[in-house]
Protein backbone atom coordinates (compact mmCIF):
# COMPACT_ATOMS: atom_id res chain seq x y z
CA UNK A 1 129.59 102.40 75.97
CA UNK A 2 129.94 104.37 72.83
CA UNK A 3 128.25 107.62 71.62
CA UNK A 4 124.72 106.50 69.80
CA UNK A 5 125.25 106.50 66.05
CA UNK A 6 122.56 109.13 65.36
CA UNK A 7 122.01 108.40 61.86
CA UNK A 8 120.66 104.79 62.69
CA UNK A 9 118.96 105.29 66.05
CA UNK A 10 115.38 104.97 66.20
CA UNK A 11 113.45 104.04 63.00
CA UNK A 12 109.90 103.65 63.35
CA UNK A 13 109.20 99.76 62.89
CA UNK A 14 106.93 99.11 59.73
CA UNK A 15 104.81 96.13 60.25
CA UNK A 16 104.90 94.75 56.56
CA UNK A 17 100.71 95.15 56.80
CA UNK A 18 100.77 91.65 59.54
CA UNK A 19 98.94 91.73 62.38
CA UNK A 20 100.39 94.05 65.05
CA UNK A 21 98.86 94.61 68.90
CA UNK A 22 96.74 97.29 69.10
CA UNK A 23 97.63 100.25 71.21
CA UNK A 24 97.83 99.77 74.99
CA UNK A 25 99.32 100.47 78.18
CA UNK A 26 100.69 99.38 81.59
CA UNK A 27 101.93 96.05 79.34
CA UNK A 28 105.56 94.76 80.07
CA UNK A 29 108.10 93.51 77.75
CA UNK A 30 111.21 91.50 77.64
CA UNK A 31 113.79 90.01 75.20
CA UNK A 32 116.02 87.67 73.76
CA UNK A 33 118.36 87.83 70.70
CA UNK A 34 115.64 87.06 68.45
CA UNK A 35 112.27 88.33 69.73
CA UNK A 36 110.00 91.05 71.43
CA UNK A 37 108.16 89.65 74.09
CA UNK A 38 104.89 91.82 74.56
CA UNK A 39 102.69 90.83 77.55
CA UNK A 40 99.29 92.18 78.84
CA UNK A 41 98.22 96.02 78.67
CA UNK A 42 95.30 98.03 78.86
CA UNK A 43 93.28 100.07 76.69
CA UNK A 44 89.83 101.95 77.41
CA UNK A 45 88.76 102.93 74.15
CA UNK A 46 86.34 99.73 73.20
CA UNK A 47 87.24 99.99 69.19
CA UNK A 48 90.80 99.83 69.85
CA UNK A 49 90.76 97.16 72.52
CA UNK A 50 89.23 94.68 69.66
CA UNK A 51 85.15 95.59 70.78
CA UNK A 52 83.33 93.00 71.53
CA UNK A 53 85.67 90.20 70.40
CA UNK A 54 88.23 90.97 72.94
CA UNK A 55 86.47 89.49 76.15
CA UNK A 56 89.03 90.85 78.66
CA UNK A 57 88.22 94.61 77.67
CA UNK A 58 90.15 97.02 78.77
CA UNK A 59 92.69 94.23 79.36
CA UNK A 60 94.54 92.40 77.03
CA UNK A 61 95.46 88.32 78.17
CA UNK A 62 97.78 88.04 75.41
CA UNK A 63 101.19 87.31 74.50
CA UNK A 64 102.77 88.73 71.57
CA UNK A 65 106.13 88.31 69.99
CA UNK A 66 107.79 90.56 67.69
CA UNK A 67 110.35 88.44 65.54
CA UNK A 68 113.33 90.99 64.71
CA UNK A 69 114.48 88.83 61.67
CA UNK A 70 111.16 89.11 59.56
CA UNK A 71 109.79 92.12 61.47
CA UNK A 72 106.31 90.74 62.64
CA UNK A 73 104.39 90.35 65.08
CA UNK A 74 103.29 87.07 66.37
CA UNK A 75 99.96 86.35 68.82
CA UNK A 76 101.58 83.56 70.76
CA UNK A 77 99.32 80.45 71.05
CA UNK A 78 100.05 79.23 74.98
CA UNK A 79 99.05 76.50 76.91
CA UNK A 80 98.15 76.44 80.87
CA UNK A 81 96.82 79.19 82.70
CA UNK A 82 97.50 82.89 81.43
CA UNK A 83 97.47 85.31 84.76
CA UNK A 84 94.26 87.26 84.43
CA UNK A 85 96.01 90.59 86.43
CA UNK A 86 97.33 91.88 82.82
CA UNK A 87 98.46 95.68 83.82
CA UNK A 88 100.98 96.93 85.54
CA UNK A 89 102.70 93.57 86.53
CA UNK A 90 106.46 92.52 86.39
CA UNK A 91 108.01 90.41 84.31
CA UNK A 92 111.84 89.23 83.74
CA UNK A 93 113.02 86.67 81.34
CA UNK A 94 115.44 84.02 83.04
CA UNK A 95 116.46 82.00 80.52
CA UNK A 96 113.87 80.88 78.42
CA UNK A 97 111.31 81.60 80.92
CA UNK A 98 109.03 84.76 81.14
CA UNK A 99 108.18 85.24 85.08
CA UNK A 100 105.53 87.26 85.38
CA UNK A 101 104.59 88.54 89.15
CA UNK A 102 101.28 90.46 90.64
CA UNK A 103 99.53 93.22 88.21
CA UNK A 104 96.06 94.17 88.49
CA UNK A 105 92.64 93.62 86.18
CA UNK A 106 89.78 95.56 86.67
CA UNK A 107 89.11 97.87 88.27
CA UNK A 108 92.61 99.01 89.10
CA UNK A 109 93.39 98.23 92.91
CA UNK A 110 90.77 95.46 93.01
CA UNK A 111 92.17 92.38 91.63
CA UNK A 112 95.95 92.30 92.17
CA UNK A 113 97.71 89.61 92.01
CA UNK A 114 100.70 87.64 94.28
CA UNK A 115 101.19 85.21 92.55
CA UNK A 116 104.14 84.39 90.38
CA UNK A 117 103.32 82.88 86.69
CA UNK A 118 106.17 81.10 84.55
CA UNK A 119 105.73 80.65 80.67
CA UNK A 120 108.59 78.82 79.03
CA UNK A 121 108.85 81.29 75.46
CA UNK A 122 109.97 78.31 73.62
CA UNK A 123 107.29 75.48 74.77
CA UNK A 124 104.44 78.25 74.58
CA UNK A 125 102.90 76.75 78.17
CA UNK A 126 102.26 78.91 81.45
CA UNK A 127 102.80 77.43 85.04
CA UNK A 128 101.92 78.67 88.28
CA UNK A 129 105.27 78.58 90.70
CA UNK A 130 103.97 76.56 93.83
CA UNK A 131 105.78 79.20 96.43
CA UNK A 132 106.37 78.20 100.26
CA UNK A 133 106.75 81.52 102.75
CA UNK A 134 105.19 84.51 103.07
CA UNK A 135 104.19 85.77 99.87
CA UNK A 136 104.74 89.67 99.20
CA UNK A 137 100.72 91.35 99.28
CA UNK A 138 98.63 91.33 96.17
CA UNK A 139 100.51 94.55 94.31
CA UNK A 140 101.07 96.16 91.09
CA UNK A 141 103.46 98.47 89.64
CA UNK A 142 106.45 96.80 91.76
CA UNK A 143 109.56 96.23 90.33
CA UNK A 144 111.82 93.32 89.97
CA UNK A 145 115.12 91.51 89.20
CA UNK A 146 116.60 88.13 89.67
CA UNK A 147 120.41 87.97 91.32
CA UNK A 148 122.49 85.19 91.82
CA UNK A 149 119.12 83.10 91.76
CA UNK A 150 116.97 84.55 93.68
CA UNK A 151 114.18 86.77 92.56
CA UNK A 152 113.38 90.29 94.19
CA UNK A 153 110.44 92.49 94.29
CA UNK A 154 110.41 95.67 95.71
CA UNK A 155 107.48 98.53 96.06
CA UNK A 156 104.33 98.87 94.29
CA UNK A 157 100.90 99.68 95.50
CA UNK A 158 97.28 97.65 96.41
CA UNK A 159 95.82 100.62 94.72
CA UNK A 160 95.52 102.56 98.10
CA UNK A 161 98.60 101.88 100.49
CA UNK A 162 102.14 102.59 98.67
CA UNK A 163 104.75 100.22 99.36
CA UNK A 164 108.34 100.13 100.43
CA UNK A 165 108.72 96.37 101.00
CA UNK A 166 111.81 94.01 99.53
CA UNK A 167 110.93 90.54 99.41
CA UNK A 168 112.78 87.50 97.79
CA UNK A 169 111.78 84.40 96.07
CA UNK A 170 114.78 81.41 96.28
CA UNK A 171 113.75 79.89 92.65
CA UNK A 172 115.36 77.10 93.82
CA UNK A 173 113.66 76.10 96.82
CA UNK A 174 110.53 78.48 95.95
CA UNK A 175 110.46 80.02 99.35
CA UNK A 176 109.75 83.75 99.83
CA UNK A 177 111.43 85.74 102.40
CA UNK A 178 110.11 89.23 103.33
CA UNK A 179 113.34 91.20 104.06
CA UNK A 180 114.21 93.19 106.87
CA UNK A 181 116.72 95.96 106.21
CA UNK A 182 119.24 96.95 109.15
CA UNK A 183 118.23 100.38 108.50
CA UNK A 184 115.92 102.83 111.09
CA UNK A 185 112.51 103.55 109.80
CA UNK A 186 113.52 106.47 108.64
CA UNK A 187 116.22 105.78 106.23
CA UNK A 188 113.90 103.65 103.84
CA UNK A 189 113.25 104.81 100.77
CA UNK A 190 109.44 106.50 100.20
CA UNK A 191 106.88 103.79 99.16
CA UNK A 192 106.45 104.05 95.84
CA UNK A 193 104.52 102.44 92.26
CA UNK A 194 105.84 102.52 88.72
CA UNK A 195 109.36 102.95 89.34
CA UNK A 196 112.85 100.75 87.89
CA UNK A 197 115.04 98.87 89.05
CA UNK A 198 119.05 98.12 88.20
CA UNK A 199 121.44 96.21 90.00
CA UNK A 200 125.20 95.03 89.56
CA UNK A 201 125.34 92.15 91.92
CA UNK A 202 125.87 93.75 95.18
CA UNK A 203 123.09 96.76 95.13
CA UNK A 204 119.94 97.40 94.07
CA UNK A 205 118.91 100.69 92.64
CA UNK A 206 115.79 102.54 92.82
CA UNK A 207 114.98 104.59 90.23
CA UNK A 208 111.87 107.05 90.23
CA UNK A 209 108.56 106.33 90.40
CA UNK A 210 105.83 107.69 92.71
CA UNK A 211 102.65 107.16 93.77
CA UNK A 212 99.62 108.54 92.17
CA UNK A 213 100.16 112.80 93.28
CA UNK A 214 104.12 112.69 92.97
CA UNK A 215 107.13 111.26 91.37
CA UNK A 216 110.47 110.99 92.83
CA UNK A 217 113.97 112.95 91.93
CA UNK A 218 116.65 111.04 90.16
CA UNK A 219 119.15 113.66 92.05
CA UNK A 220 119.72 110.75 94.64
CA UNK A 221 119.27 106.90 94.23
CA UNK A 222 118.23 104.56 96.86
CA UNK A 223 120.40 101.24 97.01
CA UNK A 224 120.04 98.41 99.04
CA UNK A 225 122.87 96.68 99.75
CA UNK A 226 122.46 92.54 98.94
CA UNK A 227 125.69 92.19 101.55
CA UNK A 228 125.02 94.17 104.17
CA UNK A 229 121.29 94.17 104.36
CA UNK A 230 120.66 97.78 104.26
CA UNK A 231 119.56 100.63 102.11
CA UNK A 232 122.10 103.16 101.29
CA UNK A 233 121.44 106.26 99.79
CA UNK A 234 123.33 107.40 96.84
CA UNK A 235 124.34 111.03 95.51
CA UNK A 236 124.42 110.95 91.63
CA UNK A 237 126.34 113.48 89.36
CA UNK A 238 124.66 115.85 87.18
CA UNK A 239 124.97 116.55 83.20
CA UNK A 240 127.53 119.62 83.42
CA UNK A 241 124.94 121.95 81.15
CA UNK A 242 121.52 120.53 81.92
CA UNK A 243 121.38 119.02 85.37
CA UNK A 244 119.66 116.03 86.28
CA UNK A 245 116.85 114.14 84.68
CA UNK A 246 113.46 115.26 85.57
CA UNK A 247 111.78 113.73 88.39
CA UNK A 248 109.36 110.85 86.72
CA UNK A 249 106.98 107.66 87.15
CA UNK A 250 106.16 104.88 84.45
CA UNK A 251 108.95 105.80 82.74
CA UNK A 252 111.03 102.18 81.44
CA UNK A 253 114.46 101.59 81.79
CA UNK A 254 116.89 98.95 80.60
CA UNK A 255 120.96 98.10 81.37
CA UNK A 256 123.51 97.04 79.67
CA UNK A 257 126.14 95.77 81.58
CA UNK A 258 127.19 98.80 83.93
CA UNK A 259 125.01 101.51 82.17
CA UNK A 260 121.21 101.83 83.15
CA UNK A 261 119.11 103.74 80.17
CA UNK A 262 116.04 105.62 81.10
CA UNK A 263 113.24 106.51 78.51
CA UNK A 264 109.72 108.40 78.98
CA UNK A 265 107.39 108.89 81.64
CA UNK A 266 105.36 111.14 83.82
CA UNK A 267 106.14 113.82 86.10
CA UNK A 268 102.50 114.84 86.96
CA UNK A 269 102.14 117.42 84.23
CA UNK A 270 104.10 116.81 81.36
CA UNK A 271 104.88 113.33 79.44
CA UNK A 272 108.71 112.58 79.14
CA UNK A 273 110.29 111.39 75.71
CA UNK A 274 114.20 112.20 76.81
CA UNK A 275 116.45 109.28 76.95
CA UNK A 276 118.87 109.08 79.84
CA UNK A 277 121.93 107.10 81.26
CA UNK A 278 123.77 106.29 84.52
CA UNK A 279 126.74 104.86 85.17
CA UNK A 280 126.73 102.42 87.92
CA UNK A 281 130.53 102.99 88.84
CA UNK A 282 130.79 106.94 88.73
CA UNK A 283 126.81 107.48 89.23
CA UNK A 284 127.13 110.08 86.59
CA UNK A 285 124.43 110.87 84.41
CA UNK A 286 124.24 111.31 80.40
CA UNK A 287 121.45 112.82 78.44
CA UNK A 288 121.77 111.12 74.93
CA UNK A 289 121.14 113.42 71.97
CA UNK A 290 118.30 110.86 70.53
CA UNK A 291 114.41 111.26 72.01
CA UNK A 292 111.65 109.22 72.00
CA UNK A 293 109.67 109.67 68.46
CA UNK A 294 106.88 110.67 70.64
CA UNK A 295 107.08 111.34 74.63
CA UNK A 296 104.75 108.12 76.14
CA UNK A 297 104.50 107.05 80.21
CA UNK A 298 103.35 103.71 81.08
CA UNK A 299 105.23 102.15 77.95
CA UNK A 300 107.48 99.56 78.05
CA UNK A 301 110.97 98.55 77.00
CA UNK A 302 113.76 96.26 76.72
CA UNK A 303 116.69 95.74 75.64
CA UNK A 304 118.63 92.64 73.43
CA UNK A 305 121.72 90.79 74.32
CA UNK A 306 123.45 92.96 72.09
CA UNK A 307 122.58 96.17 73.00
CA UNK A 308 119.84 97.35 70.94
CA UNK A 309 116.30 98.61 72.55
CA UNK A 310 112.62 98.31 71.97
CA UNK A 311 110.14 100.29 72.80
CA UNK A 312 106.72 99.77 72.84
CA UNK A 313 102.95 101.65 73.38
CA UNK A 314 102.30 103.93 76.27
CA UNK A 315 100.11 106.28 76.97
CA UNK A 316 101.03 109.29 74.56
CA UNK A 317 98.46 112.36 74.90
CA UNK A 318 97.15 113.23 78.35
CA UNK A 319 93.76 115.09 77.52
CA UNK A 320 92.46 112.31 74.95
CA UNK A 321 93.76 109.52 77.53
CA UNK A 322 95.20 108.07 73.98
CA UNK A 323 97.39 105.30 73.74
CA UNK A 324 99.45 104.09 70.71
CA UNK A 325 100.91 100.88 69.28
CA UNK A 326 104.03 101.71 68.09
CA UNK A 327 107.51 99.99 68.13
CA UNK A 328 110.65 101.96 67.91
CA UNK A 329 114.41 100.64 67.88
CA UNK A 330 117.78 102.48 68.94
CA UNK A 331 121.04 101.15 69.68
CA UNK A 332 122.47 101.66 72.93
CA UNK A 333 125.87 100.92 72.10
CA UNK A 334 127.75 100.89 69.28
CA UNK A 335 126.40 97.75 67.24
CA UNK A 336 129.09 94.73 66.82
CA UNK A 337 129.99 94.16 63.02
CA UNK A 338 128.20 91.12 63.13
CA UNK A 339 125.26 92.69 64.06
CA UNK A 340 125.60 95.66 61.78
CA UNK A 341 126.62 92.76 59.03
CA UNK A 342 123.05 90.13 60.12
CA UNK A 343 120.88 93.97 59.65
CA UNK A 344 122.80 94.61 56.63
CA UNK A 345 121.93 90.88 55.35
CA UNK A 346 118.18 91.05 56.14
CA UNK A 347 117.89 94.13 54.59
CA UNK A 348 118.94 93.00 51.28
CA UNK A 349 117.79 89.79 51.47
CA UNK A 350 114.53 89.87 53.19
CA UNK A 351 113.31 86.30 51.65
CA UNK A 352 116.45 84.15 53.38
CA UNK A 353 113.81 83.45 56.47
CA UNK A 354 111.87 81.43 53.76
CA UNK A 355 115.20 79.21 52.86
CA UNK A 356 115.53 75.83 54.56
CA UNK A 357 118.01 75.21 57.72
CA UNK A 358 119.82 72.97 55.15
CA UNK A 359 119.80 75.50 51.96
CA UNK A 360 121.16 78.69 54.92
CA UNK A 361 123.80 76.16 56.17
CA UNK A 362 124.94 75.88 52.44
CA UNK A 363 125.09 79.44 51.92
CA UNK A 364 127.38 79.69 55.06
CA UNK A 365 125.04 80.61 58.09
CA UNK A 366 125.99 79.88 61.55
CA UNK A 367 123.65 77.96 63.43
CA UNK A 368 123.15 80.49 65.65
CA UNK A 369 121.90 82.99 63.39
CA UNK A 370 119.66 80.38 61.72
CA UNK A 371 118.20 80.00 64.99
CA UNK A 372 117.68 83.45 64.91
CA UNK A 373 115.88 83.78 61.37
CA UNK A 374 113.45 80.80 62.24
């Protein structure tokens, strides 16, 4: 990965006065090459939350979509049954399908959810996933990935008991599996909430999190090993000048191929804004020269196919419990000349989403790109 071009990292999204979510937090995001999807969240404040026309206050049971052609925000009219356990919850994108697994409503720690919820981004409908086994406890604040088909959850919390379970969902035959590591008792990592995960086909890593008095170091990573069934625990290398990252829970990360970027978060006393990387072959750690616009916990992120990151709400001032709605951009890696060329082109032509398919094949648009201005 390249050095962040510092002169184009993270603008400040201007909504072009559409509709935009209001600010919230615990909400989870994920992407594709053409849109932001924003799911769920919570907000306190009843005037921000919509009053009395929002009739899931605090929560929000909505899906939004942030088209990166145009730059606007979408609410996304679905079908089928939206999950009603709208903070804190995980969600991946496999394909064109946004799996979304536990959460909690209201209050916090007393309607979680186990339950794993499909909605296909490009049909607009949500389906429950009819699961066989021994479903993983009704959690939130887990985290999750899907490897070589099969889906895995590890941590979270019922809102009193920490976790420091690994289960896995075969989405082909639907069956869950609770894992048992080869490990002693003693070598698992500490239950946890609110923490990441990355993986690169044979591990898993743990990164941070905490439960509600502490958040974990980043000195050492917990991996568990897909192969040989067992956790591992893994010493990382410093920055030379500034050490390691601080310790830190709700925080988001994203990867991009072999590099795992860490933004935000909580330690307890201070909110994060510092961006981060690790390198899953040396385990060496990078402190990139951009920061968050303004430090936020319990935001969200993701990244796009090519390499460039969103980030979205979070909880931003401690005292006032205040939340924001923001949308910030950087690139992770140093943008292809296509992409630098399609930003380029939007910029300057700002209408061409209003051409036909027919009159943008004419002026010499892939289809692909097309696709990605509808």
């Amino acid at each position: 990965g390249g050095q962040v071009n510092k002169d184009n990292v993270s603008g400040s999204i201007p909504n072009n006065g559409h509709c935009a979510p209001p600010a919230r937090s615990g909400h989870r995001c994920v992407a594709d090459n053409a849109n932001l999807y924003v799911f769920g969240g919570y907000n306190p404040d009843f005037e921000e939350a919509g009053g009395s026309e929002n009739e899931d206050y605090p929560l929000f049971r909505e899906l939004w979509r942030f088209h990166f052609a145009t730059a606007t925000w979408q609410l996304v009219h679905t079908e089928g049954y939206m999950p009603t356990e709208l903070a804190s919850m995980s969600a991946v994108l496999h394909g064109n399908n946004l799996l979304v697994f536990g959460g909690t409503g209201i209050p916090f720690g007393e309607s979680n959810g186990n339950d794993v919820h499909v909605c296909n981004v490009h049909y607009k409908r949500w389906k429950l996933l009819n699961c066989r086994g021994k479903k993983p406890n009704r959690i939130y604040g887990q985290a999750m990935a899907i490897i070589n088909g099969y889906l895995y959850v590890f941590g979270g919390t019922t809102g009193y008991v920490y976790s420091t379970d690994l289960h896995r969902l075969d989405l082909t035959t639907r069956e869950w599996t609770h894992l048992k590591p080869n490990n002693p008792p003693t070598d698992l990592p500490e239950e946890r909430y609110r923490h990441e995960v990355a993986h690169d086909g044979q591990r898993i890593y743990i990164l941070g999190g905490g439960t509600s008095w502490t958040s974990y170091p980043l000195d050492k990573i917990h991996a568990y090993n897909l192969e040989t069934n067992s956790w591992e625990e893994i010493i990382t290398k410093p920055h030379e000048k500034i050490g390691y990252p601080a310790a830190r829970r709700c925080h988001s990360c994203v990867q991009v191929r072999q590099e795992v970027f860490l933004c935000g978060g909580y330690n307890g006393e201070l909110i994060l804004a510092d961006l981060w990387k690790i390198n899953l072959q040396t385990f060496q750690w990078t402190k990139l020269p951009t920061v968050m616009p303004e430090p936020a916990y319990f935001h969200c992120a993701a990244v796009t196919p090519a390499g460039c990151m969103y980030v979205h709400g979070g909880v931003v001032n401690m005292s006032e419990n205040r939340r924001t709605g923001s949308l910030y951009k950087v690139w992770l890696v140093v943008p292809s000349l296509l992409e630098l060329t399609w930003e380029r082109l939007l910029k300057a032509f700002p209408r061409l989403a209003q051409l036909s398919s027919l009159q943008l094949l004419s002026l010499g648009l892939t289809h692909t790109l097309i696709q990605r201005l509808k």
